[in-house]
PDB file of N, CA and C in Angstrom:
ATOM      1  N   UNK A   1     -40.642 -26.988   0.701  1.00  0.00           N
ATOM      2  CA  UNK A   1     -39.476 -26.341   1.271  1.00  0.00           C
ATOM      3  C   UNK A   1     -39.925 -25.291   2.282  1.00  0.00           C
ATOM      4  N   UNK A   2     -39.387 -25.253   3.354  1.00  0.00           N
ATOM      5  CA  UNK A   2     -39.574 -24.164   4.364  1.00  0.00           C
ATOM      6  C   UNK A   2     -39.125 -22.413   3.856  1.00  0.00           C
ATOM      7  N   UNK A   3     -39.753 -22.092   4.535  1.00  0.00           N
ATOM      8  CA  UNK A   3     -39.898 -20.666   4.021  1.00  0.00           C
ATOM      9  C   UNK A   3     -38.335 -19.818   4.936  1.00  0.00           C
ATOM     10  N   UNK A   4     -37.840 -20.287   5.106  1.00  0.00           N
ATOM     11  CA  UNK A   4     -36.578 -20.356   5.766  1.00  0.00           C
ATOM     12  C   UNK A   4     -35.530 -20.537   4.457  1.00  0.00           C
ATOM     13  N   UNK A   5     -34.901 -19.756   3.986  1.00  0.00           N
ATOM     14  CA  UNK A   5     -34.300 -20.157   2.921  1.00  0.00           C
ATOM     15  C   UNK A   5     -32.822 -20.605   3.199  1.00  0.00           C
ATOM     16  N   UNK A   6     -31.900 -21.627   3.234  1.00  0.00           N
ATOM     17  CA  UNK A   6     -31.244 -22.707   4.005  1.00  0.00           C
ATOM     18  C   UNK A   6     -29.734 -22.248   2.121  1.00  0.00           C
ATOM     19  N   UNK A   7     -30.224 -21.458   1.397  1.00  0.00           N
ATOM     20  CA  UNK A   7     -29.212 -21.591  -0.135  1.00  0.00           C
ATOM     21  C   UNK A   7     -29.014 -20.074  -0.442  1.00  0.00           C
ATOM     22  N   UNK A   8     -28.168 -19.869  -1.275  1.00  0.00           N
ATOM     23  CA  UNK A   8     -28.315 -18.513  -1.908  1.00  0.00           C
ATOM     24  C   UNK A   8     -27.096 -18.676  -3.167  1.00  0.00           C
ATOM     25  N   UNK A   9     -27.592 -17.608  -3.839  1.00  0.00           N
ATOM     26  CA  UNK A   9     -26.911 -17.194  -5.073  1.00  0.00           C
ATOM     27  C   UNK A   9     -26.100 -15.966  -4.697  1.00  0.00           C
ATOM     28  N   UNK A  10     -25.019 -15.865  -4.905  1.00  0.00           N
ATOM     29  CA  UNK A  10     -24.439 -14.956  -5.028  1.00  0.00           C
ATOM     30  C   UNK A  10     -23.714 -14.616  -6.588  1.00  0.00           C
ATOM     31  N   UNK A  11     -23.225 -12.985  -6.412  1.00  0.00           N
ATOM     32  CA  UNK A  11     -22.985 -12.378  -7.771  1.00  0.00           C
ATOM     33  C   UNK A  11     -21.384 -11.852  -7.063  1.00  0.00           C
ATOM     34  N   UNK A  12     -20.719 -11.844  -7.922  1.00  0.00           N
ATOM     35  CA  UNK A  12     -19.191 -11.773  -7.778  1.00  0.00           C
ATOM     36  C   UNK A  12     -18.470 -11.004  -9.439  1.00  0.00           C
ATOM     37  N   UNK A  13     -17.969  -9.667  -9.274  1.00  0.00           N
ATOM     38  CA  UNK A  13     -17.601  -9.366 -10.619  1.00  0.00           C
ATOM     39  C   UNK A  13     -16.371  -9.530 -10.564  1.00  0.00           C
ATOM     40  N   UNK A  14     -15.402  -9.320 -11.149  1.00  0.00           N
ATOM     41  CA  UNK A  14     -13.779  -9.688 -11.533  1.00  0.00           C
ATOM     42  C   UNK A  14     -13.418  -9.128 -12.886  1.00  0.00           C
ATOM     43  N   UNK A  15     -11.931  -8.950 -12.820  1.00  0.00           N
ATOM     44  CA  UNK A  15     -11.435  -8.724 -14.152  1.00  0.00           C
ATOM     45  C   UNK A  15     -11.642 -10.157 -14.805  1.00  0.00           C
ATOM     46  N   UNK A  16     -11.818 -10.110 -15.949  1.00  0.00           N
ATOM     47  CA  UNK A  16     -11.945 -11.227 -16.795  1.00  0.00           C
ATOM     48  C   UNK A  16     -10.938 -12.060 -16.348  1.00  0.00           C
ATOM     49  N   UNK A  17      -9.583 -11.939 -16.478  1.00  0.00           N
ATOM     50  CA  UNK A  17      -8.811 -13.422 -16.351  1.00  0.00           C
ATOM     51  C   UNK A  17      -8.755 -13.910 -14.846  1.00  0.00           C
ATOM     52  N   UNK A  18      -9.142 -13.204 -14.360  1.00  0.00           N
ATOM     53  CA  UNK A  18      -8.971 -13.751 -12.726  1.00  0.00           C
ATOM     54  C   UNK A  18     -10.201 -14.558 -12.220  1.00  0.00           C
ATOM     55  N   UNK A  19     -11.384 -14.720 -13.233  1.00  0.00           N
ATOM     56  CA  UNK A  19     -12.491 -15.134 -12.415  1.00  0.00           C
ATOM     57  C   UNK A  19     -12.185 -16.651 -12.388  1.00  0.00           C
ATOM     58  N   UNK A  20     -12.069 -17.571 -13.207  1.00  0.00           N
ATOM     59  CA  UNK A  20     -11.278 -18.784 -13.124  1.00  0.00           C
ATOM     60  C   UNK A  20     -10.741 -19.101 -11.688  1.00  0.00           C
ATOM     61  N   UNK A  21      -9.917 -18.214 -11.773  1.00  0.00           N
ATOM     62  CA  UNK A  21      -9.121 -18.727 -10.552  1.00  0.00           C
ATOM     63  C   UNK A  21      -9.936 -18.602  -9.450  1.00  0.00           C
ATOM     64  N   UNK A  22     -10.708 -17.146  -8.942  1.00  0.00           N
ATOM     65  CA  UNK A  22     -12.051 -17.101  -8.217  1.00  0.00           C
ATOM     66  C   UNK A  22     -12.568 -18.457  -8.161  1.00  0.00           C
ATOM     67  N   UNK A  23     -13.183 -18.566  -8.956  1.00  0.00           N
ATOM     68  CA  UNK A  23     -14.396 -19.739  -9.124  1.00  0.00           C
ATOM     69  C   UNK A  23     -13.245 -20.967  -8.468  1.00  0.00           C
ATOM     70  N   UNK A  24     -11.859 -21.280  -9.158  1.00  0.00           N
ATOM     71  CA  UNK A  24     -11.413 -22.484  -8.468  1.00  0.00           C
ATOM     72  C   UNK A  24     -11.033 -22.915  -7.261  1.00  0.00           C
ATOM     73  N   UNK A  25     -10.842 -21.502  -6.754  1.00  0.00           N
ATOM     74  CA  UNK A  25     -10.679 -21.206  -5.035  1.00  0.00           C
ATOM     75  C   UNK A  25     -11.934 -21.544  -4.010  1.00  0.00           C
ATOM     76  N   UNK A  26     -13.239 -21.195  -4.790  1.00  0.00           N
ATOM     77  CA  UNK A  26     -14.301 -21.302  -3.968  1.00  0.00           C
ATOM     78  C   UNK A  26     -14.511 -22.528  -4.145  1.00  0.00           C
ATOM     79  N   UNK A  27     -14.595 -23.411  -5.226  1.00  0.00           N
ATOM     80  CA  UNK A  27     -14.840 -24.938  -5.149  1.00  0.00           C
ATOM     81  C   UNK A  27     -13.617 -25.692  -4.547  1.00  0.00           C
ATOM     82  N   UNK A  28     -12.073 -25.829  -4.382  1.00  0.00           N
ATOM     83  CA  UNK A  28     -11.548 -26.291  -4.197  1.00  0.00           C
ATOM     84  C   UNK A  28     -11.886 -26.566  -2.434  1.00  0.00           C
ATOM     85  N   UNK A  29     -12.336 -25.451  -1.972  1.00  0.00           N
ATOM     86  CA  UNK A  29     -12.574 -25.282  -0.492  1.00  0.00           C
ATOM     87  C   UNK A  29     -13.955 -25.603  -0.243  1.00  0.00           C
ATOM     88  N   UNK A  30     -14.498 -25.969  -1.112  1.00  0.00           N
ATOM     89  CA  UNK A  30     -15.578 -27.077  -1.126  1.00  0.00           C
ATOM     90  C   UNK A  30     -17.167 -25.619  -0.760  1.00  0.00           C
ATOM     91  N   UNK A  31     -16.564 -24.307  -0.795  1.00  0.00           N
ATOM     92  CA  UNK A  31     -17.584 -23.428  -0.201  1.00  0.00           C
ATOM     93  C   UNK A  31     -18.752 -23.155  -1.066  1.00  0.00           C
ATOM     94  N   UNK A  32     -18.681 -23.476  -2.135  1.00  0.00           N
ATOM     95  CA  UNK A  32     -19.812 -23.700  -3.515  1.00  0.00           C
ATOM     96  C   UNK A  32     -19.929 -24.801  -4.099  1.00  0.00           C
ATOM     97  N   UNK A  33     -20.918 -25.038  -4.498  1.00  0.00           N
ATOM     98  CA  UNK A  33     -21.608 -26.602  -5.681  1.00  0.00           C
ATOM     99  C   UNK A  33     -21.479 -25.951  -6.860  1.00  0.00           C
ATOM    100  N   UNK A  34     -21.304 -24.464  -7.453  1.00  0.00           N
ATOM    101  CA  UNK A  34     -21.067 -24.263  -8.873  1.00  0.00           C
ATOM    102  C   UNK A  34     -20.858 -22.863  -8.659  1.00  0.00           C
ATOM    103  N   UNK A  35     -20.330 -22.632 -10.061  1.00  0.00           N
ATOM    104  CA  UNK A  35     -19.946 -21.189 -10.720  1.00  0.00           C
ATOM    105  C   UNK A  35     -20.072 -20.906 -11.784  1.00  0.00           C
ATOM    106  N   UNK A  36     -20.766 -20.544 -12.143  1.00  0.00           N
ATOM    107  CA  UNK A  36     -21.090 -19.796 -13.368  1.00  0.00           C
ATOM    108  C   UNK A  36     -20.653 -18.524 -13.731  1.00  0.00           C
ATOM    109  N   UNK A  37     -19.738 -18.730 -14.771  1.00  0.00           N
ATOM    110  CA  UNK A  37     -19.095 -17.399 -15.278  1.00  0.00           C
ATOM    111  C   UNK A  37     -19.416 -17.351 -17.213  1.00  0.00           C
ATOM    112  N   UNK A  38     -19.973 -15.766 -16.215  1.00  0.00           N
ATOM    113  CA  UNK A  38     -20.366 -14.911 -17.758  1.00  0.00           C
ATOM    114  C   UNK A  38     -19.258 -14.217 -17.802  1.00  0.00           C
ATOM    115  N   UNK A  39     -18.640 -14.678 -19.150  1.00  0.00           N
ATOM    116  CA  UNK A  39     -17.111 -13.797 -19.581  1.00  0.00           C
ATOM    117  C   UNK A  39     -17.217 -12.402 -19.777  1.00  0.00           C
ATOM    118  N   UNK A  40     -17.972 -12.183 -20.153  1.00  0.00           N
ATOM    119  CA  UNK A  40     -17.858 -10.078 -20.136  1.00  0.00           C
ATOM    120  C   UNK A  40     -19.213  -9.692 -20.118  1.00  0.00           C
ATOM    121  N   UNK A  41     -19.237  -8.810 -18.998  1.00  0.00           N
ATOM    122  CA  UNK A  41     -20.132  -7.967 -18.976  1.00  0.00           C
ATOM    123  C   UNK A  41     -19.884  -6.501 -18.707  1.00  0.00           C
ATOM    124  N   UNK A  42     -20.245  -5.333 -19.023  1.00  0.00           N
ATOM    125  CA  UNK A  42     -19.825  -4.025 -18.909  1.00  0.00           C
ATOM    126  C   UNK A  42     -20.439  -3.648 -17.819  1.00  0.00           C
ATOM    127  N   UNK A  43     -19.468  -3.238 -16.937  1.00  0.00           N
ATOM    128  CA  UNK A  43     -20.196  -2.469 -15.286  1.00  0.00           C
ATOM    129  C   UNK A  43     -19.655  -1.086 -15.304  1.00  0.00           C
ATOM    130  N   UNK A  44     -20.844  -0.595 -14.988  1.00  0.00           N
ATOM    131  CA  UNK A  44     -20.543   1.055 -15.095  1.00  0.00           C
ATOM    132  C   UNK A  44     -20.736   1.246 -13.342  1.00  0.00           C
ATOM    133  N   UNK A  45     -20.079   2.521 -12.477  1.00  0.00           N
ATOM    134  CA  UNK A  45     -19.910   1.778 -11.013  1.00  0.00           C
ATOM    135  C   UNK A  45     -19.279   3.694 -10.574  1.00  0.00           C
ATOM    136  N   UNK A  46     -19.716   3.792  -9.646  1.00  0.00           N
ATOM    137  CA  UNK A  46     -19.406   5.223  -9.115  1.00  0.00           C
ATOM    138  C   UNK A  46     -17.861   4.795  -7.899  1.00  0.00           C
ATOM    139  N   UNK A  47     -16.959   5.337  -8.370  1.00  0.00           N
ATOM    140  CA  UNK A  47     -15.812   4.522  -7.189  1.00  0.00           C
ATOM    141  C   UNK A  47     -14.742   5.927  -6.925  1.00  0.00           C
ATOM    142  N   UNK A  48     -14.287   6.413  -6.184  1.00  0.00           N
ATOM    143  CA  UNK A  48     -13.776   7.531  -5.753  1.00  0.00           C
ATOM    144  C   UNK A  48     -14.334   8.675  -6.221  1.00  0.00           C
ATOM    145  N   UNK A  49     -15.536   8.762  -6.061  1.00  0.00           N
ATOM    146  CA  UNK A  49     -16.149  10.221  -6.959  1.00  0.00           C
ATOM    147  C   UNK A  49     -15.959  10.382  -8.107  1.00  0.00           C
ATOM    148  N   UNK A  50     -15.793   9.137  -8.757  1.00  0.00           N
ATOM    149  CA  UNK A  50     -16.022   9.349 -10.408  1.00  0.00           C
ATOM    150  C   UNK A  50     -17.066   8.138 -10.847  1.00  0.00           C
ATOM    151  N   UNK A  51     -17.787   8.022 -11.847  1.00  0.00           N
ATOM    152  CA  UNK A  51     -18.380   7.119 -12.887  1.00  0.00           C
ATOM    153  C   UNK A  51     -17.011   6.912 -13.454  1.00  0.00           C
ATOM    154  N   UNK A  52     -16.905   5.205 -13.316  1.00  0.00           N
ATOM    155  CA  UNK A  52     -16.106   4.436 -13.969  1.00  0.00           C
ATOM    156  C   UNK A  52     -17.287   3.286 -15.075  1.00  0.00           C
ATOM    157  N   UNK A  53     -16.022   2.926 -16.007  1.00  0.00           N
ATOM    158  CA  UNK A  53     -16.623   1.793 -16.696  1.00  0.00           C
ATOM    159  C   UNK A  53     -15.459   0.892 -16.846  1.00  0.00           C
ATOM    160  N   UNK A  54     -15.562  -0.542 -16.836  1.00  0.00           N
ATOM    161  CA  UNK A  54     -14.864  -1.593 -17.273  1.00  0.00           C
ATOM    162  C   UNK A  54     -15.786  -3.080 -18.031  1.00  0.00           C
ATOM    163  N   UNK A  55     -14.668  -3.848 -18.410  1.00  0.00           N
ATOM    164  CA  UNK A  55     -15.262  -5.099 -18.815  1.00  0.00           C
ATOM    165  C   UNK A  55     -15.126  -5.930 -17.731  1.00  0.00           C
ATOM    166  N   UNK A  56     -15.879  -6.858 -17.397  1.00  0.00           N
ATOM    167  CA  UNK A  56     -15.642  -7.769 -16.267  1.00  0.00           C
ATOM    168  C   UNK A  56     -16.383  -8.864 -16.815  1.00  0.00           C
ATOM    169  N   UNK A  57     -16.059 -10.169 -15.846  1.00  0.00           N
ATOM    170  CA  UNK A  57     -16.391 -11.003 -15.789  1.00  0.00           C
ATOM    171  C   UNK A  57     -17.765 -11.449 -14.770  1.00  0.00           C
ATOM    172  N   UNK A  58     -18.373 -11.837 -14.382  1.00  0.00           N
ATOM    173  CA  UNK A  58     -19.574 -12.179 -13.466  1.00  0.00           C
ATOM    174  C   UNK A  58     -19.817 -13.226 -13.468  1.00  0.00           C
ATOM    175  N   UNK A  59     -19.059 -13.880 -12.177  1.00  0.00           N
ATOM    176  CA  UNK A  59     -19.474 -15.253 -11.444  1.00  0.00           C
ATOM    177  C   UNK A  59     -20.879 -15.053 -10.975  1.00  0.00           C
ATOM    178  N   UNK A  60     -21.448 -16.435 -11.154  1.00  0.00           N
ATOM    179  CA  UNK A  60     -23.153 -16.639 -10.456  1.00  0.00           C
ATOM    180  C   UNK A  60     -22.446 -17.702  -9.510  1.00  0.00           C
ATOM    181  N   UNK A  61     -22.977 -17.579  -8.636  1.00  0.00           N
ATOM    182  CA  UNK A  61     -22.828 -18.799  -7.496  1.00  0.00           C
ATOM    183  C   UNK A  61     -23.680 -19.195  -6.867  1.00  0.00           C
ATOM    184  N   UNK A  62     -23.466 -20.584  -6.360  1.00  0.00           N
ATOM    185  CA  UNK A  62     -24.653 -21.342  -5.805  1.00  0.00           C
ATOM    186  C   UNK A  62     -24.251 -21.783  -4.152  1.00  0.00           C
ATOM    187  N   UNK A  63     -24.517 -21.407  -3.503  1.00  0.00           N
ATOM    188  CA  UNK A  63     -24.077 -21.976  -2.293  1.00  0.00           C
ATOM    189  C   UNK A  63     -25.201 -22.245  -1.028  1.00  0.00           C
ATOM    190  N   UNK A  64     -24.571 -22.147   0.577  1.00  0.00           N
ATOM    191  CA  UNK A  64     -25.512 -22.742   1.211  1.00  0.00           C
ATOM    192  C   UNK A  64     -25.416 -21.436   2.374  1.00  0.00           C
ATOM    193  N   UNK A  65     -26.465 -20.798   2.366  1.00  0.00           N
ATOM    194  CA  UNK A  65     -26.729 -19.338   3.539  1.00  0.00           C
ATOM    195  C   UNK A  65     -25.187 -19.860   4.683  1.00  0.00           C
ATOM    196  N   UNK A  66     -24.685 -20.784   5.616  1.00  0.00           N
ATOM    197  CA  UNK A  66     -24.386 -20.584   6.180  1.00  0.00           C
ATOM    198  C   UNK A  66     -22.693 -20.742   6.056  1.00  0.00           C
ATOM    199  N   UNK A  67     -22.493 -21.342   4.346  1.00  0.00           N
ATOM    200  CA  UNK A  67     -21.139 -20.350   3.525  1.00  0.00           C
ATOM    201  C   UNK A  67     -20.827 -19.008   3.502  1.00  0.00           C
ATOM    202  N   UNK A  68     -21.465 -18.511   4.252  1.00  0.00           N
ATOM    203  CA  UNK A  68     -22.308 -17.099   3.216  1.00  0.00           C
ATOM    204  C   UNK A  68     -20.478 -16.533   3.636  1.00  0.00           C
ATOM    205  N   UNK A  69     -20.399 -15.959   5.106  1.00  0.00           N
ATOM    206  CA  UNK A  69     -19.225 -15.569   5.415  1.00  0.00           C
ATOM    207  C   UNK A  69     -17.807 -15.862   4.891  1.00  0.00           C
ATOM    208  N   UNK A  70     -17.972 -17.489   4.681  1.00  0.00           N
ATOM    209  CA  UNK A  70     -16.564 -18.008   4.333  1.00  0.00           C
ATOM    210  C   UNK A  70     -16.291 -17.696   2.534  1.00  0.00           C
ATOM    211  N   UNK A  71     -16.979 -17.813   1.941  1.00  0.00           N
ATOM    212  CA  UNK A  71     -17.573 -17.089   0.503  1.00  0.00           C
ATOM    213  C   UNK A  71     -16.777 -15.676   0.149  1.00  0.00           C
ATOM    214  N   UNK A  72     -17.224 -14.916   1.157  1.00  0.00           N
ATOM    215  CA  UNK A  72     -16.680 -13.105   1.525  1.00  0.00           C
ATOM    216  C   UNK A  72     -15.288 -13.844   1.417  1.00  0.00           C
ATOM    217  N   UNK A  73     -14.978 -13.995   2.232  1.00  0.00           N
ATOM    218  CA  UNK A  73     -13.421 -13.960   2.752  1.00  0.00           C
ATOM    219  C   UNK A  73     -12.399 -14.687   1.887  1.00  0.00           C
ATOM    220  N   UNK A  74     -13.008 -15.753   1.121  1.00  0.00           N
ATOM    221  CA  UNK A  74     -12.116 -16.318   0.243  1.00  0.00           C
ATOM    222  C   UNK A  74     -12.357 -15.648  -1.361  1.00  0.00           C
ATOM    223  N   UNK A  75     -13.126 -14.801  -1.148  1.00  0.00           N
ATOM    224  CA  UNK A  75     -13.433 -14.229  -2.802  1.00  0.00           C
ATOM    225  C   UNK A  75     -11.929 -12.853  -2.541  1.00  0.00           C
ATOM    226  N   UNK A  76     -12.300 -12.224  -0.875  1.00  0.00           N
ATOM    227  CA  UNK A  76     -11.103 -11.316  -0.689  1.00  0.00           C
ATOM    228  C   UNK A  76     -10.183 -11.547  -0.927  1.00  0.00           C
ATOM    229  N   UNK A  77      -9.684 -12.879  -0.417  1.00  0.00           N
ATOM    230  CA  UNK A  77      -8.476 -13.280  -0.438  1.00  0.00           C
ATOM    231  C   UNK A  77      -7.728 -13.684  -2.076  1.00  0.00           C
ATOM    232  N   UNK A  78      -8.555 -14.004  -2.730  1.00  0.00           N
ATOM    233  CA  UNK A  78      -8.304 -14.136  -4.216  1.00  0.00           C
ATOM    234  C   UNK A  78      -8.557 -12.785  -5.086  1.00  0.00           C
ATOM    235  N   UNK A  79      -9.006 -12.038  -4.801  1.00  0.00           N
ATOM    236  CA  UNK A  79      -9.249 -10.834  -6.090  1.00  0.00           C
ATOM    237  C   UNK A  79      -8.388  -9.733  -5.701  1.00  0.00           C
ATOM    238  N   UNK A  80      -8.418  -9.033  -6.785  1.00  0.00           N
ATOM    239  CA  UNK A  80      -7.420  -7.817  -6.868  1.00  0.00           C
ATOM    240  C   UNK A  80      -8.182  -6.952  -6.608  1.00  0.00           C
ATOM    241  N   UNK A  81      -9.490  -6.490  -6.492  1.00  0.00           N
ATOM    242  CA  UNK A  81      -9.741  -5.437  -6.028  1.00  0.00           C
ATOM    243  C   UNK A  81     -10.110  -4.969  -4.727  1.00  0.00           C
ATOM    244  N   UNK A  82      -9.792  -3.828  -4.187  1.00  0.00           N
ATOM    245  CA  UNK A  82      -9.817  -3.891  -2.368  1.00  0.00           C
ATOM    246  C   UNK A  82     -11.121  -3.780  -2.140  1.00  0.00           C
ATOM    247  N   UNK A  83     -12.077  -3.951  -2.496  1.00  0.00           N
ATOM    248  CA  UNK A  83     -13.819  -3.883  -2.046  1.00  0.00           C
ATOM    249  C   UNK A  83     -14.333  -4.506  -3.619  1.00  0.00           C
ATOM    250  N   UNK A  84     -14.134  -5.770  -3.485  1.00  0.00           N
ATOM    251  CA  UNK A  84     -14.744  -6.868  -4.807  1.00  0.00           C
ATOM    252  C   UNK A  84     -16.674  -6.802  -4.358  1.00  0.00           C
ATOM    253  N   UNK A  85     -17.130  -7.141  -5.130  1.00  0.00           N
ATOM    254  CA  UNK A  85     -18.743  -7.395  -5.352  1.00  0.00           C
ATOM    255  C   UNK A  85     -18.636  -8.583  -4.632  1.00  0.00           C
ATOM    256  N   UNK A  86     -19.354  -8.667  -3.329  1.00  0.00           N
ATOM    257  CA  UNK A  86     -20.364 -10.028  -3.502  1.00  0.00           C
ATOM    258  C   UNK A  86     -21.261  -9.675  -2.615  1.00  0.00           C
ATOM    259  N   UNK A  87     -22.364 -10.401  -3.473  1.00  0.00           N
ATOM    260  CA  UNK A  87     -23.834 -10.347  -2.897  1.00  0.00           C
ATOM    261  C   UNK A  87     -24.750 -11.294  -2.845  1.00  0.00           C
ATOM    262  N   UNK A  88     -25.467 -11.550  -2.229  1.00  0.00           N
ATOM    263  CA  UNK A  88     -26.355 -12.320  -1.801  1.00  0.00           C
ATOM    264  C   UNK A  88     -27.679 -12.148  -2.236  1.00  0.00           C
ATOM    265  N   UNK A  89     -28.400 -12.991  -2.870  1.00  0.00           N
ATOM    266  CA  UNK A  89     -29.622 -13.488  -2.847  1.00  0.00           C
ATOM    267  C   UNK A  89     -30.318 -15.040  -2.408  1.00  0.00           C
ATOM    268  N   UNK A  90     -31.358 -14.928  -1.340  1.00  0.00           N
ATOM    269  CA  UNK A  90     -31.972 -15.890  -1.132  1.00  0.00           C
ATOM    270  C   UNK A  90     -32.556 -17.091  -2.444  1.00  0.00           C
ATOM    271  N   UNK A  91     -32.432 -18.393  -2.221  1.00  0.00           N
ATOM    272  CA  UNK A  91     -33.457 -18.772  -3.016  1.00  0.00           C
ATOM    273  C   UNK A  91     -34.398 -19.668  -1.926  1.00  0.00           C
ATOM    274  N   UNK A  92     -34.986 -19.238  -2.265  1.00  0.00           N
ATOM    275  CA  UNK A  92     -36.568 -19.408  -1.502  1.00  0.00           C
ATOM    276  C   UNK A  92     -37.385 -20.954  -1.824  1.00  0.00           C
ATOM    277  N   UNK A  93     -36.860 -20.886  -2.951  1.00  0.00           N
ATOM    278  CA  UNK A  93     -37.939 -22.298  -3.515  1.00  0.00           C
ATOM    279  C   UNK A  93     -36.809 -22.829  -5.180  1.00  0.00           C
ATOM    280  N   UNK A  94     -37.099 -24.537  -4.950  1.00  0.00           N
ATOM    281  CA  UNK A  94     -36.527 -24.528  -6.682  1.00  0.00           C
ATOM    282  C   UNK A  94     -36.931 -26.373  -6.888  1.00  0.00           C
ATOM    283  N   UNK A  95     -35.891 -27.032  -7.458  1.00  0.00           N
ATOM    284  CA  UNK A  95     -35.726 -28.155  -7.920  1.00  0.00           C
ATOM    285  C   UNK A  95     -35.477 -28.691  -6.559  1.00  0.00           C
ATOM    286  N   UNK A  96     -35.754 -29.833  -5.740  1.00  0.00           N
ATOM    287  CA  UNK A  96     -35.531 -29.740  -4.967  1.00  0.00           C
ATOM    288  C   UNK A  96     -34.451 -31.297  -5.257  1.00  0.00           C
ATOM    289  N   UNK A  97     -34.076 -31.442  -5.526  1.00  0.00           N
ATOM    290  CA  UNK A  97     -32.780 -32.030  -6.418  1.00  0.00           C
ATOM    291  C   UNK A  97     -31.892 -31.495  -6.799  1.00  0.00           C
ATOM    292  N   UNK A  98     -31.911 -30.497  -7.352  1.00  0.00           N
ATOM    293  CA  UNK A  98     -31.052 -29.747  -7.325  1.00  0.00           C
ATOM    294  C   UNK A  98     -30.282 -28.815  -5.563  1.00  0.00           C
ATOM    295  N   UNK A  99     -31.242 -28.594  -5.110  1.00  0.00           N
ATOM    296  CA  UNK A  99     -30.825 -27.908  -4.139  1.00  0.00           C
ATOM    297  C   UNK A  99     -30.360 -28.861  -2.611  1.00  0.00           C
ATOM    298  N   UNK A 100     -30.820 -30.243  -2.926  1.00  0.00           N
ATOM    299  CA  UNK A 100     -29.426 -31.055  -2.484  1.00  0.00           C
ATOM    300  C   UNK A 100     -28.363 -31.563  -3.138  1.00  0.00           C
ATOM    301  N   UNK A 101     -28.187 -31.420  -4.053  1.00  0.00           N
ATOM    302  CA  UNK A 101     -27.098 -31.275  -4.914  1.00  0.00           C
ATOM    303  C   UNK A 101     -26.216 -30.326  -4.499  1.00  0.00           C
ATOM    304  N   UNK A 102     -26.224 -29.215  -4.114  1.00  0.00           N
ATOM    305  CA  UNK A 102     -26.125 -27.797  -3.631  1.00  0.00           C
ATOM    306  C   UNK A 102     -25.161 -28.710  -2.219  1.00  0.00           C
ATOM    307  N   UNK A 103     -26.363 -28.832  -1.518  1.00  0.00           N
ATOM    308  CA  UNK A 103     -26.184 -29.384  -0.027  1.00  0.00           C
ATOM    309  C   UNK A 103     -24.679 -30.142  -0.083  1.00  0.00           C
ATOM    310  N   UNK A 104     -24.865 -31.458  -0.830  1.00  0.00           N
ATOM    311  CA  UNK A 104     -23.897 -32.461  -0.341  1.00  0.00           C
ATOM    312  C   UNK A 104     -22.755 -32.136  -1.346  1.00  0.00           C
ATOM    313  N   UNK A 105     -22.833 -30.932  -2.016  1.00  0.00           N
ATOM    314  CA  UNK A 105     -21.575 -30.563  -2.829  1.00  0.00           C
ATOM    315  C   UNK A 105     -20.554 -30.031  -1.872  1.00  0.00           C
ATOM    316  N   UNK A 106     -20.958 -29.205  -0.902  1.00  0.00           N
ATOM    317  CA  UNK A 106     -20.531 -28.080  -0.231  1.00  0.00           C
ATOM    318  C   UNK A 106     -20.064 -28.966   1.331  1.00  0.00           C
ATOM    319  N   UNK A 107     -19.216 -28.289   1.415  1.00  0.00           N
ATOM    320  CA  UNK A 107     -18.651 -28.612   3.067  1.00  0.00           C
ATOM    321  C   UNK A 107     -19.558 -28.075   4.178  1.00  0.00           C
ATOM    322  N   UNK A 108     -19.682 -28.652   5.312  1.00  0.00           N
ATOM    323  CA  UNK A 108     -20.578 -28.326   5.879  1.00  0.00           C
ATOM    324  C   UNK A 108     -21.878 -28.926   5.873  1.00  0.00           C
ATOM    325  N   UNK A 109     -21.593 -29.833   4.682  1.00  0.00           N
ATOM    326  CA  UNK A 109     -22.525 -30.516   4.404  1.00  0.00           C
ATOM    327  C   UNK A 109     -23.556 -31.677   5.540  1.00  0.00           C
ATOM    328  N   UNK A 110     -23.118 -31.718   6.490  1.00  0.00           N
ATOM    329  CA  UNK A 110     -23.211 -32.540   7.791  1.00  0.00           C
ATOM    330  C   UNK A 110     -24.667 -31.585   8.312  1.00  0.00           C
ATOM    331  N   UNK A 111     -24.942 -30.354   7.892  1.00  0.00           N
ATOM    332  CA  UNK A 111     -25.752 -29.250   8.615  1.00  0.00           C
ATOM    333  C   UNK A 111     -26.512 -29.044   7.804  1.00  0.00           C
ATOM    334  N   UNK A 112     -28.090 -28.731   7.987  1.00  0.00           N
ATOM    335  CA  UNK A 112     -29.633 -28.381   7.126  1.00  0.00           C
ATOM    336  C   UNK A 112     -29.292 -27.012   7.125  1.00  0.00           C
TER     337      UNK A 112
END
């Protein structure tokens, strides 16, 4: 695999019942090959000059670097909070079966 990393994982938190719908928005629009949701995790988070804590949910996602934008915008468009989590990590190297799996899941799929 080229050292060019062409995939990425992203992290997405949510109130628990809304991540579902998250996750079904991003696959329906074909902008991810998967979602992985961990049902609760506790995020502690500095947000108007206070330490907050809640329970949330945490989507893992699998997608393709040049989703990356359309990803943002449809996670906005679905969540309730006005500045939601998402972030990006490269993957660099993996299964390489898997990571066309990735490829021809996703729209856009026509493009390396």
């Amino acid at each position: 695999m080229s050292s060019i990393a062409k995939y990425c994982v992203a992290y997405v938190t949510s109130p628990i019942g809304k991540a579902e719908s998250i996750a079904k928005a991003l696959l329906t629009q074909k902008l991810v090959a998967c979602v992985n949701i961990v049902p609760q995790v506790k995020s502690m988070y500095w947000w108007e000059g206070q330490i907050c804590s809640d329970e949330e949910a945490l989507l893992i996602i699998k997608t393709k670097k040049d989703l990356q934008n359309q990803v943002i915008e449809c996670v906005k468009k679905n969540h309730e909070y006005s500045v939601p989590e998402v972030i990006f990590m490269d993957i660099t190297d993996g299964n390489e079966d898997y990571l066309k799996w990735i490829h021809d899941s996703t729209s856009c799929s026509h493009t390396q």
